[in-house]
C-alpha atoms as a PDB file:
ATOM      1  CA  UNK A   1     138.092  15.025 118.231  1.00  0.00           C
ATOM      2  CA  UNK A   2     136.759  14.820 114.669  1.00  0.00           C
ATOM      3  CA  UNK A   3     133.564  17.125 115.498  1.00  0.00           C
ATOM      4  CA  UNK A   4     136.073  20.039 116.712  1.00  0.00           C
ATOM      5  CA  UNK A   5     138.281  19.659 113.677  1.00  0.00           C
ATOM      6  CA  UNK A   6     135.934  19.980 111.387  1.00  0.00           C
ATOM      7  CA  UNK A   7     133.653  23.017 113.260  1.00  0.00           C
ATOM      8  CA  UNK A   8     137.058  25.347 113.224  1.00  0.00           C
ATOM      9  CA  UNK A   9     140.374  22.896 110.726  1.00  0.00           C
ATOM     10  CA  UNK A  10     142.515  25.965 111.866  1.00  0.00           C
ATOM     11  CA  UNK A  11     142.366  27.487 115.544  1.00  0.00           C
ATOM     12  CA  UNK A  12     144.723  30.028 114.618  1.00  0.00           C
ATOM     13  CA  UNK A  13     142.633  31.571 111.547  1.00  0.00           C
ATOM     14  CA  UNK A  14     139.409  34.281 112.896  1.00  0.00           C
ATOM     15  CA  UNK A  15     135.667  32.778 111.921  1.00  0.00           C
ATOM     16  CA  UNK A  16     133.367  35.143 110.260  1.00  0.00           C
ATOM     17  CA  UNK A  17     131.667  37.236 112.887  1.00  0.00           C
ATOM     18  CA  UNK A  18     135.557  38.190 113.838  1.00  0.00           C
ATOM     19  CA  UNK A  19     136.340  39.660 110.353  1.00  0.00           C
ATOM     20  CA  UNK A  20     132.814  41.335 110.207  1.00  0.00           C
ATOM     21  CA  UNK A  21     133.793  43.187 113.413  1.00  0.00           C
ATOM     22  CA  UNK A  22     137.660  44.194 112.033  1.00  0.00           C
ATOM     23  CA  UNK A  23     135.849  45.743 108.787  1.00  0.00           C
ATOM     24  CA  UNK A  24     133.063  47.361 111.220  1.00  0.00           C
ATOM     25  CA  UNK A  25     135.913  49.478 113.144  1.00  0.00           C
ATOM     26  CA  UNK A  26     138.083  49.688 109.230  1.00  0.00           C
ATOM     27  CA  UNK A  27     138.282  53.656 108.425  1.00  0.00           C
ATOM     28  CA  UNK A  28     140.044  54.378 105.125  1.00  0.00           C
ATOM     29  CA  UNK A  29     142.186  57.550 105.023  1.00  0.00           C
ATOM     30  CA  UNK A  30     142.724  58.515 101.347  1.00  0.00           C
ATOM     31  CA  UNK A  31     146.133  60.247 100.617  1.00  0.00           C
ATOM     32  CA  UNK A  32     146.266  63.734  98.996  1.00  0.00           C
ATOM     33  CA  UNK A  33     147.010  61.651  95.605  1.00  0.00           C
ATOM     34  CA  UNK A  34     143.512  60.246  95.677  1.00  0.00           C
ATOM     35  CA  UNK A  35     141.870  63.953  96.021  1.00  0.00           C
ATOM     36  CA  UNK A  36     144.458  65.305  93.454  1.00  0.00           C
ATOM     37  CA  UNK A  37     143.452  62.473  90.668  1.00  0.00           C
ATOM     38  CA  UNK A  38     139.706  62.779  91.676  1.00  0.00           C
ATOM     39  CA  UNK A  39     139.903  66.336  90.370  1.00  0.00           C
ATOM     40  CA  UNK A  40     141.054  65.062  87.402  1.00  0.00           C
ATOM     41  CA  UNK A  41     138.024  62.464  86.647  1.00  0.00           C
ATOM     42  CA  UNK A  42     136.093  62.478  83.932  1.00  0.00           C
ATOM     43  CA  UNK A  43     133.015  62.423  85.219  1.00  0.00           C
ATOM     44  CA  UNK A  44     134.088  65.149  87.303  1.00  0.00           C
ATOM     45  CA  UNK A  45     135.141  67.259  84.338  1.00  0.00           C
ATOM     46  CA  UNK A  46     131.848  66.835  82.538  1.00  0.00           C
ATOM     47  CA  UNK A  47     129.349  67.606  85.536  1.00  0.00           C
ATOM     48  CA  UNK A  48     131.468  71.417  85.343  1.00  0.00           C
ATOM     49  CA  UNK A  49     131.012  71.698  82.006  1.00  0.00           C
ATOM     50  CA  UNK A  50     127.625  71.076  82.244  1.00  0.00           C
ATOM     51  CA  UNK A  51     126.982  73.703  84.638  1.00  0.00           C
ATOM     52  CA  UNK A  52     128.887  76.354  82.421  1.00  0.00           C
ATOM     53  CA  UNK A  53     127.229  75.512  79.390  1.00  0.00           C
ATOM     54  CA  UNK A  54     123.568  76.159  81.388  1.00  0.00           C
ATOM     55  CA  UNK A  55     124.619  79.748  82.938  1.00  0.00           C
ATOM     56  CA  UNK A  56     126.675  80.737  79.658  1.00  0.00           C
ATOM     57  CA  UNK A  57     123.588  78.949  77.169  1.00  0.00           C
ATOM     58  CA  UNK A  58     120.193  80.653  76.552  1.00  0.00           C
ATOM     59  CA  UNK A  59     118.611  77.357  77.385  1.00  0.00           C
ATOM     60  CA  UNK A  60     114.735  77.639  77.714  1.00  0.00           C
ATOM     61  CA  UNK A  61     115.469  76.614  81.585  1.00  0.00           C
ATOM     62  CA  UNK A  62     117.807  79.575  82.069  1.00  0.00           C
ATOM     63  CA  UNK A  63     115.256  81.788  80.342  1.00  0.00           C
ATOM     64  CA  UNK A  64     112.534  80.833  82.782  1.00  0.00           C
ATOM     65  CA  UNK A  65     114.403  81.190  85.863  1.00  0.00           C
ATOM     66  CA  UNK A  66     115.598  84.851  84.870  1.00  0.00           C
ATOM     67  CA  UNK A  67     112.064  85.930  83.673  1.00  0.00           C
ATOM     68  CA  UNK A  68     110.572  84.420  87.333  1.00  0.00           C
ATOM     69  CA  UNK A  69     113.064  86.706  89.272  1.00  0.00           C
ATOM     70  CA  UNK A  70     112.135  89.891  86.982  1.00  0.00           C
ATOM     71  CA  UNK A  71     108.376  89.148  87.536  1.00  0.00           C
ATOM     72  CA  UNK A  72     108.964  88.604  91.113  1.00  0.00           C
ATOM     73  CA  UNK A  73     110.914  91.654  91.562  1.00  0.00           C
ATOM     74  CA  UNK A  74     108.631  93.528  89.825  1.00  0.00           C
ATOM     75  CA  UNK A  75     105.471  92.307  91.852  1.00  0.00           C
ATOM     76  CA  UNK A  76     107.625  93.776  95.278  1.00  0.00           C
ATOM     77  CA  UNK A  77     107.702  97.022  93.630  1.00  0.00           C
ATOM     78  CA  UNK A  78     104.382  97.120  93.065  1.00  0.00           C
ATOM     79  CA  UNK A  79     103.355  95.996  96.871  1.00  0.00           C
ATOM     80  CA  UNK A  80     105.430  98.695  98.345  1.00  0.00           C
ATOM     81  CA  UNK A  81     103.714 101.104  96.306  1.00  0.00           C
ATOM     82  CA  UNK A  82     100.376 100.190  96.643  1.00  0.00           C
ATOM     83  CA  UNK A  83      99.919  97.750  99.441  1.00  0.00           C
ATOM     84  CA  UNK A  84      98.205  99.149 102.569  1.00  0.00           C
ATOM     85  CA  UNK A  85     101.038  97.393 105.286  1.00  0.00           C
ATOM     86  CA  UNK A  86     103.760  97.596 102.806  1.00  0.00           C
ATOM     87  CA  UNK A  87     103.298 101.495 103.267  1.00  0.00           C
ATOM     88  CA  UNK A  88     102.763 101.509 106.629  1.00  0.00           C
ATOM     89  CA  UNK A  89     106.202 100.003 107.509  1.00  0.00           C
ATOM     90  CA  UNK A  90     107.665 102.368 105.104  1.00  0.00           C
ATOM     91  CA  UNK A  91     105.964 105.107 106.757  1.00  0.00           C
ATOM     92  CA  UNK A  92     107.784 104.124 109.924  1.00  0.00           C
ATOM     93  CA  UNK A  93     111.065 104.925 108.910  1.00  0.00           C
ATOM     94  CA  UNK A  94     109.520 108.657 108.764  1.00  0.00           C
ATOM     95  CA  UNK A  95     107.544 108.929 111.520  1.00  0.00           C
ATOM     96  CA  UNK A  96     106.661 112.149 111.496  1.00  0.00           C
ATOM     97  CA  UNK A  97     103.382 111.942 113.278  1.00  0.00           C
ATOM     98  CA  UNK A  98     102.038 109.703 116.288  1.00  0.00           C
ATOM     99  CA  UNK A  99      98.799 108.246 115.519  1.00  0.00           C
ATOM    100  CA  UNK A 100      96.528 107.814 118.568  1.00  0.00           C
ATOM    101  CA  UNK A 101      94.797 104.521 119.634  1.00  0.00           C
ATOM    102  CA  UNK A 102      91.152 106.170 118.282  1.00  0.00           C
ATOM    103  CA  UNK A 103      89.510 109.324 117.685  1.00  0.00           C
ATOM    104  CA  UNK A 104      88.883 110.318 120.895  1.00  0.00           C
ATOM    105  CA  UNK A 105      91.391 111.257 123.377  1.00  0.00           C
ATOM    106  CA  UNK A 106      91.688 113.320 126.480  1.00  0.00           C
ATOM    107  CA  UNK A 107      94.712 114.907 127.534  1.00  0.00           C
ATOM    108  CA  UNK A 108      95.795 117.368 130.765  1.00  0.00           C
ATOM    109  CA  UNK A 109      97.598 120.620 130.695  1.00  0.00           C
ATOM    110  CA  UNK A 110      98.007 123.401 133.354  1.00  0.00           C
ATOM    111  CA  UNK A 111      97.901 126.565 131.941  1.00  0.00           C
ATOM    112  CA  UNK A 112      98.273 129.561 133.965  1.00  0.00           C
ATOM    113  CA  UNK A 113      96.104 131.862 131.874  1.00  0.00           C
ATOM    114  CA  UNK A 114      92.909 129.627 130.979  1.00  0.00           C
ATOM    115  CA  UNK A 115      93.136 132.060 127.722  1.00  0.00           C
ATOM    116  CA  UNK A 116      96.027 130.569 126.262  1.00  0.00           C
ATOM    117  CA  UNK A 117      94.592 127.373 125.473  1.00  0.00           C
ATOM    118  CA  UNK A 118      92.528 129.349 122.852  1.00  0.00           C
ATOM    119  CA  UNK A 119      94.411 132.047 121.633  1.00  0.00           C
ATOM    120  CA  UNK A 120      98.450 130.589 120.712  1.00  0.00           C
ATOM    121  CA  UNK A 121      98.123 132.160 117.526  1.00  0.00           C
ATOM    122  CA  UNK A 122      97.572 135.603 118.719  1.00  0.00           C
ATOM    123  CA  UNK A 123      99.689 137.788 117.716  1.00  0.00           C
ATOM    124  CA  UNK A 124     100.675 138.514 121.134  1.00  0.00           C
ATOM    125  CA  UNK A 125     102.455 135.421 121.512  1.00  0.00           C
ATOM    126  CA  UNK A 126     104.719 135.771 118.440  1.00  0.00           C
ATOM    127  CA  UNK A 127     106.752 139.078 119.525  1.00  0.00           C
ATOM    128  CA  UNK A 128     110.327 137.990 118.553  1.00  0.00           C
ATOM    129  CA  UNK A 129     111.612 139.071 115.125  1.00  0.00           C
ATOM    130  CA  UNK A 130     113.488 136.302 113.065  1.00  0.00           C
ATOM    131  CA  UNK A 131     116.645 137.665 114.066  1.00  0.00           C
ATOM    132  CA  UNK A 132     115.994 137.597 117.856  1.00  0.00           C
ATOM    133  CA  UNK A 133     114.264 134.020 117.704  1.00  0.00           C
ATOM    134  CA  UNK A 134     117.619 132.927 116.175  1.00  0.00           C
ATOM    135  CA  UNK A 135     119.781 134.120 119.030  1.00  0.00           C
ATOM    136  CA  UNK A 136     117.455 132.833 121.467  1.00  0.00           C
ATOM    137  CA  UNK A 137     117.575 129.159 119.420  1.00  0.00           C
ATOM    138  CA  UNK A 138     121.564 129.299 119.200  1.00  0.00           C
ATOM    139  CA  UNK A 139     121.290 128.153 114.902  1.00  0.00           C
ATOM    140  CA  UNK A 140     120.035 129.061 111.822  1.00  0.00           C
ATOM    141  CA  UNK A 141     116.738 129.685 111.139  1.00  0.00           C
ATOM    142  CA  UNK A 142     115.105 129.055 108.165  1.00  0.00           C
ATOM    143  CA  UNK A 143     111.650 130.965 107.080  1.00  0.00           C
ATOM    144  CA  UNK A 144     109.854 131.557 103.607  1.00  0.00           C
ATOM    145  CA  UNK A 145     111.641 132.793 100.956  1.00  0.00           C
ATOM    146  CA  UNK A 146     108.619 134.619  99.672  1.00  0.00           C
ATOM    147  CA  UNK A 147     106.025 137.011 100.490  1.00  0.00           C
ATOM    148  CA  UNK A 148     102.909 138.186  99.343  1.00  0.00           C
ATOM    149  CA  UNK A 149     100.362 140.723  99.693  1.00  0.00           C
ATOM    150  CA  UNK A 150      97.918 137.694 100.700  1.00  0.00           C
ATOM    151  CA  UNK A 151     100.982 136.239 102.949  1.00  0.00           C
ATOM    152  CA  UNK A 152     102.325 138.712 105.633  1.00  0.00           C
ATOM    153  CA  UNK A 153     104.921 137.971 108.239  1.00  0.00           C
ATOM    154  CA  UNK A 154     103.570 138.399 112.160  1.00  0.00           C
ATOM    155  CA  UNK A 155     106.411 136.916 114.025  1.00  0.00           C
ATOM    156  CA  UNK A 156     107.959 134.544 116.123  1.00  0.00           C
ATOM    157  CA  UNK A 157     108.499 132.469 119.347  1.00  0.00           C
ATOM    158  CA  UNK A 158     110.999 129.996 120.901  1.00  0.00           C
ATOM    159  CA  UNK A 159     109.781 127.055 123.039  1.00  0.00           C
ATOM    160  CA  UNK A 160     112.577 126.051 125.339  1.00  0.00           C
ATOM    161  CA  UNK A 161     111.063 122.605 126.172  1.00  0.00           C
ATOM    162  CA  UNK A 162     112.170 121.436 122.744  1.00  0.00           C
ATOM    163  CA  UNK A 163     114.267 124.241 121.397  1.00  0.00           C
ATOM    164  CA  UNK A 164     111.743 124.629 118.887  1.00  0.00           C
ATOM    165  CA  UNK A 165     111.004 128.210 116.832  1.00  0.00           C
ATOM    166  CA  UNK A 166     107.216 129.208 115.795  1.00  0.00           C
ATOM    167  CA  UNK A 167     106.971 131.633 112.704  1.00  0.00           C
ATOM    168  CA  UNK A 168     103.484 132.872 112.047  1.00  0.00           C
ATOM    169  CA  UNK A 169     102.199 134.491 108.691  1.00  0.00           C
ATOM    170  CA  UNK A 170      98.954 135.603 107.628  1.00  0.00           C
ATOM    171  CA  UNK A 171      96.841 135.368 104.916  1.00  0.00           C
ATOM    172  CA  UNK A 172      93.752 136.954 103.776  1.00  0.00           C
ATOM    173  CA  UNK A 173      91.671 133.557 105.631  1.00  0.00           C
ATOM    174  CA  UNK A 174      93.944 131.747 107.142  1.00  0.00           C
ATOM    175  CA  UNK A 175      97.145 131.395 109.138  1.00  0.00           C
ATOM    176  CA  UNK A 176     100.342 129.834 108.243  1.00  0.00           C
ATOM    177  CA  UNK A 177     102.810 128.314 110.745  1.00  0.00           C
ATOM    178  CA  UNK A 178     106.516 127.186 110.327  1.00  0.00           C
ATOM    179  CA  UNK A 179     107.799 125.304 113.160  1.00  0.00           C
ATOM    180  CA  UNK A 180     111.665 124.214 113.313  1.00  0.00           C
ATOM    181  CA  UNK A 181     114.041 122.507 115.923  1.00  0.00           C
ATOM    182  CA  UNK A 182     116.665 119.841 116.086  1.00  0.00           C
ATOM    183  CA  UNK A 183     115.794 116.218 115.672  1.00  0.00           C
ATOM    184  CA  UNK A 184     115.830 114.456 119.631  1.00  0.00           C
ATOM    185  CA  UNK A 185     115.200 117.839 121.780  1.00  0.00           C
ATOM    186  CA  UNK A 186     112.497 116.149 123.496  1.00  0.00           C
ATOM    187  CA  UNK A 187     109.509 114.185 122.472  1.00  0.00           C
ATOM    188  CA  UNK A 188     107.361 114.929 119.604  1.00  0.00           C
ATOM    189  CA  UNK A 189     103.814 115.461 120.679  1.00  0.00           C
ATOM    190  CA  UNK A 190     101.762 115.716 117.535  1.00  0.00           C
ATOM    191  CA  UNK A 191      99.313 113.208 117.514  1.00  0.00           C
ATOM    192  CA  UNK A 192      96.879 112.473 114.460  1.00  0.00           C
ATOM    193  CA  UNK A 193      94.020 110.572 114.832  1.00  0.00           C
ATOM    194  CA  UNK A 194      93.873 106.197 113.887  1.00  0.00           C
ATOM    195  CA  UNK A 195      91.984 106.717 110.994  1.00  0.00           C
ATOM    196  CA  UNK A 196      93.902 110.035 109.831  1.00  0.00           C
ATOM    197  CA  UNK A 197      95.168 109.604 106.524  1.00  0.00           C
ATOM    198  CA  UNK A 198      98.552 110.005 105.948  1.00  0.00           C
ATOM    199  CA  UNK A 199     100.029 111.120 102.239  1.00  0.00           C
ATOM    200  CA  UNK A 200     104.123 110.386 101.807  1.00  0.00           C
ATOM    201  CA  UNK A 201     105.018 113.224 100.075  1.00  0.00           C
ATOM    202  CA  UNK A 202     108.886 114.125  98.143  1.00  0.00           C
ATOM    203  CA  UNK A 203     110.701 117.633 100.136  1.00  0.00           C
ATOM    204  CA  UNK A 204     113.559 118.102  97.479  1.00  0.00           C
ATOM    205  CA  UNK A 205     115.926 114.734  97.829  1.00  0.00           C
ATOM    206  CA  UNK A 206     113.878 114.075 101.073  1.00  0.00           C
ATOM    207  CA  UNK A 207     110.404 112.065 102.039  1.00  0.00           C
ATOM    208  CA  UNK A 208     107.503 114.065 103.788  1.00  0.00           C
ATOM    209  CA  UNK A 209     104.123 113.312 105.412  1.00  0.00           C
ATOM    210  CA  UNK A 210     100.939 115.617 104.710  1.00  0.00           C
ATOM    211  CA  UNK A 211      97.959 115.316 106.513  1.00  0.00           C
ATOM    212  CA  UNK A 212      94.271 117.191 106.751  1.00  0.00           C
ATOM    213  CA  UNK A 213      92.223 117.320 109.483  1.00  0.00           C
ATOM    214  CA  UNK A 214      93.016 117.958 113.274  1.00  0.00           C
ATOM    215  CA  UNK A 215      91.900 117.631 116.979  1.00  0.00           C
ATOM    216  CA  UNK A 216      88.545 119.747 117.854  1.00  0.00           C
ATOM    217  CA  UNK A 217      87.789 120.166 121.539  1.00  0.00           C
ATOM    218  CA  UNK A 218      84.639 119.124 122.082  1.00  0.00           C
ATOM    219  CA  UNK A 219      84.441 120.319 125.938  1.00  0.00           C
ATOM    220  CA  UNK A 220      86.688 121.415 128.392  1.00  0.00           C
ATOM    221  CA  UNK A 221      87.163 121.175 132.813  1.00  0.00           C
ATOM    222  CA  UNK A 222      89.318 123.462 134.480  1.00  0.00           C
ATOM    223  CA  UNK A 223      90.330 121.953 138.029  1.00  0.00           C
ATOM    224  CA  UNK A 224      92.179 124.090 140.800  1.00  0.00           C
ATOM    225  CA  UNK A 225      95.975 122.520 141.326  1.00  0.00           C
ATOM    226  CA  UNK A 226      97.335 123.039 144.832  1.00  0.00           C
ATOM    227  CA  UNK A 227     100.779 121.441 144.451  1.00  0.00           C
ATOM    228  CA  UNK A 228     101.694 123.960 141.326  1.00  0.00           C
ATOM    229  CA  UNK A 229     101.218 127.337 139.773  1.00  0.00           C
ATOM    230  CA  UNK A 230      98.414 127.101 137.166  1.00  0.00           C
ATOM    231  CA  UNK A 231      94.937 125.239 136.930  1.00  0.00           C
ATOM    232  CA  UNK A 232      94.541 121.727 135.607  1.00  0.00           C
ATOM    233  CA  UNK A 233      92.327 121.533 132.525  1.00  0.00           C
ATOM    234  CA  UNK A 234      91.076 118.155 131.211  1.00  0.00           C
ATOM    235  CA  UNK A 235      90.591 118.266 127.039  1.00  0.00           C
ATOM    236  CA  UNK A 236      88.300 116.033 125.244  1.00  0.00           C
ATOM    237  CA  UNK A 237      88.600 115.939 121.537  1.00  0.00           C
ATOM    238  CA  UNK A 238      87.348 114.054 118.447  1.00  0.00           C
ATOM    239  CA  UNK A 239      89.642 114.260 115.421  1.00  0.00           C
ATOM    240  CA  UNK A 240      87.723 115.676 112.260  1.00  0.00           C
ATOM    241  CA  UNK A 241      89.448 115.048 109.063  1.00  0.00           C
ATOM    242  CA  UNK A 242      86.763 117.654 107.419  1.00  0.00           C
ATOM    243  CA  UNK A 243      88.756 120.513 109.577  1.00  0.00           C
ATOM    244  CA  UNK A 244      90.276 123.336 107.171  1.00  0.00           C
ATOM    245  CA  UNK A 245      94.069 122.214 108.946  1.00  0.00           C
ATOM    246  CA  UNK A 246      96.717 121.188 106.815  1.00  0.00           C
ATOM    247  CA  UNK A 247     100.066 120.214 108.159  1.00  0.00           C
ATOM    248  CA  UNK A 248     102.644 118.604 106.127  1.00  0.00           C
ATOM    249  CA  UNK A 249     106.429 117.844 108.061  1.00  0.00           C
ATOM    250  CA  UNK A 250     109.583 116.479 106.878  1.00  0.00           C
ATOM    251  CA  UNK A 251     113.229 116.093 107.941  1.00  0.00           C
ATOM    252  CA  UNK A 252     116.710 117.712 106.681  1.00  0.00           C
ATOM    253  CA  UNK A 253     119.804 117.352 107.907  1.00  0.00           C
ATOM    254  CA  UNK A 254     118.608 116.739 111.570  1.00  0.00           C
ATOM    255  CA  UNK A 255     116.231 119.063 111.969  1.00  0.00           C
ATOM    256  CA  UNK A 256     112.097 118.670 112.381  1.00  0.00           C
ATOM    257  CA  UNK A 257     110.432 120.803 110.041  1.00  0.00           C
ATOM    258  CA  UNK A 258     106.638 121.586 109.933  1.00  0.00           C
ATOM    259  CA  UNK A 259     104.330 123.745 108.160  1.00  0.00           C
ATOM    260  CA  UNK A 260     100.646 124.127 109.062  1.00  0.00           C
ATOM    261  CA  UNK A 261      97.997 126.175 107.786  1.00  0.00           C
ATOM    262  CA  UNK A 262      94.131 126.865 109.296  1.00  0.00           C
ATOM    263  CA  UNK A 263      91.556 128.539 107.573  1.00  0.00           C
ATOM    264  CA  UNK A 264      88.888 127.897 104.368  1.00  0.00           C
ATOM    265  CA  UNK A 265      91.804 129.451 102.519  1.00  0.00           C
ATOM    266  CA  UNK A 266      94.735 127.555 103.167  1.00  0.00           C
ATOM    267  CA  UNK A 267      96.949 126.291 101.171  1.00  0.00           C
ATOM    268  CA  UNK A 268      96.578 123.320  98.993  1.00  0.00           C
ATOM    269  CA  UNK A 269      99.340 120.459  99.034  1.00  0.00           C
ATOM    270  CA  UNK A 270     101.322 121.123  95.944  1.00  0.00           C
ATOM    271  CA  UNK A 271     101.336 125.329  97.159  1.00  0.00           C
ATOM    272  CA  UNK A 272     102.723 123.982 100.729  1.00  0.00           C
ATOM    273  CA  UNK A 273     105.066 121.710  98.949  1.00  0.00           C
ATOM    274  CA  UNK A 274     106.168 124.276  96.990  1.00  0.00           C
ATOM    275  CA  UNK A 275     107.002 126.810  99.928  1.00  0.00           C
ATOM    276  CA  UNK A 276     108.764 123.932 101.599  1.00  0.00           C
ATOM    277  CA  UNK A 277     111.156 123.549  99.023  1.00  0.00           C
ATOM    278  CA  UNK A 278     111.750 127.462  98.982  1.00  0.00           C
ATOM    279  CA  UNK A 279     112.594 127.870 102.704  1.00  0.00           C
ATOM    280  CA  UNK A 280     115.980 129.630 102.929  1.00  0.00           C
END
């Protein structure tokens, strides 16, 4: 009877482990009192005042930080100026050409006149004037805004597949075409070789792509087609960046625009800039 006295005097009162538990499952729940005199600490007070003396101070800290972020932003300038896949994502937002996979390619057309694979920029094929390739097009068309003696008008031609209009001019060596037609008539198939180079290039307020070189055939097969008018001919080409072919395309206002030159004496960049700008 002793022994049990002693191990627990009071039967009534919880042992240890009990109270342990009680204070395990114990959550406080502060009043809004305790939150509104927290604010009021003053440690609380000094930790703020801290952080607006270090963003209101020139502290040698403060310094560092905002000459890090100028260096930093300076260094992403300079990568999307000069770095080779910085500029090739920024080319994408242009797009104006699609580069193929090499420099070879071979592509099919039917023609019904084997001839006109060789001779689009005959004259013959440009009989419209400006103001009958405009009411065949259904909007304005824009051409150069000046010509010379070396720089004659020949005409014009409207593609229905992409509701695009041709202009040809002439020069002394070489010819000068200005293509135009609204931005999603159908897909663009100008193609540049992989290892074309492409120059970003201003057009007024707007970015532009100029590019030398172009696709030379180097043979051609003509196969009979049964099922359709017109023979099937299979093209193989090489691209040759050392071709006299300049071409150098931009977009306004949601149209495509494109002026290319062949010939030894085309052109140079800055002169088809130039006429770009003075389209009316």
């Amino acid at each position: 009877m002793n022994d049990q006295i002693s191990k627990n005097p009071n039967p009534n009162k919880p042992d240890n482990s009990q109270i342990e538990e009680l204070l395990i499952k114990f959550t406080p729940h502060p009043r809004a009192c305790f939150y509104t005199k927290m604010e009021k600490a003053p440690w609380i007070k000094s930790i703020h005042n801290k952080r607006i003396r270090f963003f209101n101070s020139n502290s040698p800290v403060r310094r560092w930080l905002l000459g890090m972020t100028i260096i930093s932003l300076i260094f992403i300038l300079i990568g999307i100026s000069f770095f080779p896949s910085v500029r090739v994502v920024a080319r994408q937002i242009i797009y104006s050409f699609i580069s193929a996979p090499s420099n070879h390619i071979e592509i099919q057309v039917t023609l019904s006149n084997p001839g006109d694979l060789f001779h689009f920029s005959d004259p013959s094929n440009f009989p419209l004037t400006i103001q009958e390739v405009q009411v065949q097009s259904g909007y304005s068309v824009k051409e150069l805004s000046r010509l010379t003696k070396d720089l004659q008008l020949v005409g014009s031609r409207f593609d229905t597949s992409y509701n695009a209009v041709t202009i040809l001019y002439k020069g002394n060596e070489y010819k000068l075409f200005l293509t135009q037609r609204p931005v999603g008539n159908g897909e663009d198939i100008f193609s540049i070789g992989s290892t074309a180079q492409v120059n970003l290039v201003k057009i007024g307020d707007q970015h532009g792509e100029f590019v030398v070189g172009g696709w030379k055939a180097i043979s051609t097969q003509t196969i009979p087609n049964t099922l359709t008018p017109g023979n099937q001919t299979d093209i193989n080409a090489v691209w040759d960046s050392s071709l006299p072919q300049y071409t150098l395309r931009w977009q306004i206002e949601g149209f495509m625009y494109e002026l290319r030159s062949i010939g030894e004496g085309s052109p140079s960049k800055l002169e088809l800039i130039s006429l770009a700008n003075e389209l009316k």
